[in-house]
Protein backbone atom coordinates (compact mmCIF):
# COMPACT_ATOMS: atom_id res chain seq x y z
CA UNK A 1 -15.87 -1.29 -13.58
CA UNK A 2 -15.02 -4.55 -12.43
CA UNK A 3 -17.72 -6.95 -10.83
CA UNK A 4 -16.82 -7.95 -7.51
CA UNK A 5 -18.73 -11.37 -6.25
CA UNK A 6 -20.41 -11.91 -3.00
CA UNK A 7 -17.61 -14.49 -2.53
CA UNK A 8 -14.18 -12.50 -2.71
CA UNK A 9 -11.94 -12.34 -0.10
CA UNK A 10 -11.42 -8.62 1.69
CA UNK A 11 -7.93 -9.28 0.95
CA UNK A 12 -8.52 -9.98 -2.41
CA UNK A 13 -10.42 -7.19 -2.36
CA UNK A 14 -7.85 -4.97 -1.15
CA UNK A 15 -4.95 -6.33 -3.50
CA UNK A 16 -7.23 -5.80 -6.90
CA UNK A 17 -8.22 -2.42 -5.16
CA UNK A 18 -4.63 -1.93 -4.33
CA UNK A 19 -3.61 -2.50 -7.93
CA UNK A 20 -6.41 -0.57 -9.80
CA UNK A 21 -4.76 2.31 -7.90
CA UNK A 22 -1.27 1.87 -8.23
CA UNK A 23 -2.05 1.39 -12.33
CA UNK A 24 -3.90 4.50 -12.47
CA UNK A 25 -1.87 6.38 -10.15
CA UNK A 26 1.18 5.18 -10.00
CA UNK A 27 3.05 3.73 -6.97
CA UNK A 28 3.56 7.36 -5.59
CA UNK A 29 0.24 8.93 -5.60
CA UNK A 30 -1.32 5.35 -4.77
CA UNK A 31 1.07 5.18 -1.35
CA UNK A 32 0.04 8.85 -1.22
CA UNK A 33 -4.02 8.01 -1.17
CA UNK A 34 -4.22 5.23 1.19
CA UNK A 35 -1.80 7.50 3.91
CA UNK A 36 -4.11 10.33 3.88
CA UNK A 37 -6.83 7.63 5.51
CA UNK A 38 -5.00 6.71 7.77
CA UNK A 39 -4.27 9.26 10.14
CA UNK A 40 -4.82 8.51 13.01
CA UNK A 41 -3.61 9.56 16.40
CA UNK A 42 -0.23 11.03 16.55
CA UNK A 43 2.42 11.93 14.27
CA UNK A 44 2.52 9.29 11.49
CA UNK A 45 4.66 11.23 9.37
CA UNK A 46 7.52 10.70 12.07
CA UNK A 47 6.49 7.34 12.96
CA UNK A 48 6.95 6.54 9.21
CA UNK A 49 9.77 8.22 8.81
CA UNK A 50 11.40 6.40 11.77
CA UNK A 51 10.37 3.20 10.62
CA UNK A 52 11.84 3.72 6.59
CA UNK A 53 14.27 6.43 7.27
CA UNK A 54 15.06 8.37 3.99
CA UNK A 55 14.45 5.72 1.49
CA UNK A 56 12.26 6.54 -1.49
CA UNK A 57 8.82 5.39 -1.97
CA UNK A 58 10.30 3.20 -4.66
CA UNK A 59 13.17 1.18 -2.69
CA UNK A 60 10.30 0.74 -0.09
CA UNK A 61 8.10 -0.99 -3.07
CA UNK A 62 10.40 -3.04 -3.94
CA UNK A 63 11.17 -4.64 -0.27
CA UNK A 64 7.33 -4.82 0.32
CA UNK A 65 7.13 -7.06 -3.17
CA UNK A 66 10.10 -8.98 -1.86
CA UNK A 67 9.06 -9.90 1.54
CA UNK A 68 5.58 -11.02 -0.06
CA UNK A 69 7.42 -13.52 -2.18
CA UNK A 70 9.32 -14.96 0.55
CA UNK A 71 6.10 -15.39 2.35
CA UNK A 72 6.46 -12.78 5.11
CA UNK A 73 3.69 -10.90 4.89
């Protein structure tokens, strides 16, 4: 398991967490995981759906990684 110092970031935290999933998941099942805690109140299933429409967990992936590199989020 990998040692995590008194000093790291949450975020950092949450990207190598992030990753360890997605690697031993994959992107599907990892996307999957971190929905089912967050529920919350309402319907987030149509709130997501809204938001993405019908495109595949994939194509979504891919946007995410491309908005990080242009320094939006």
């Amino acid at each position: 398991m990998a040692e995590v110092k008194d000093n790291t970031s949450v975020d950092e935290i949450v990207k190598r967490g992030w990753d360890i999933l997605v690697e031993n998941l994959g992107i599907t099942d990892a996307t999957r995981f971190i929905v089912s805690f967050e529920r919350g109140k309402g319907d987030s299933v149509q709130k997501i759906k809204k938001f993405w429409g019908d495109k595949k967990v994939e194509d979504i992936h891919a946007e995410i990684l491309e908005a990080k590199e242009k320094g939006l989020i």
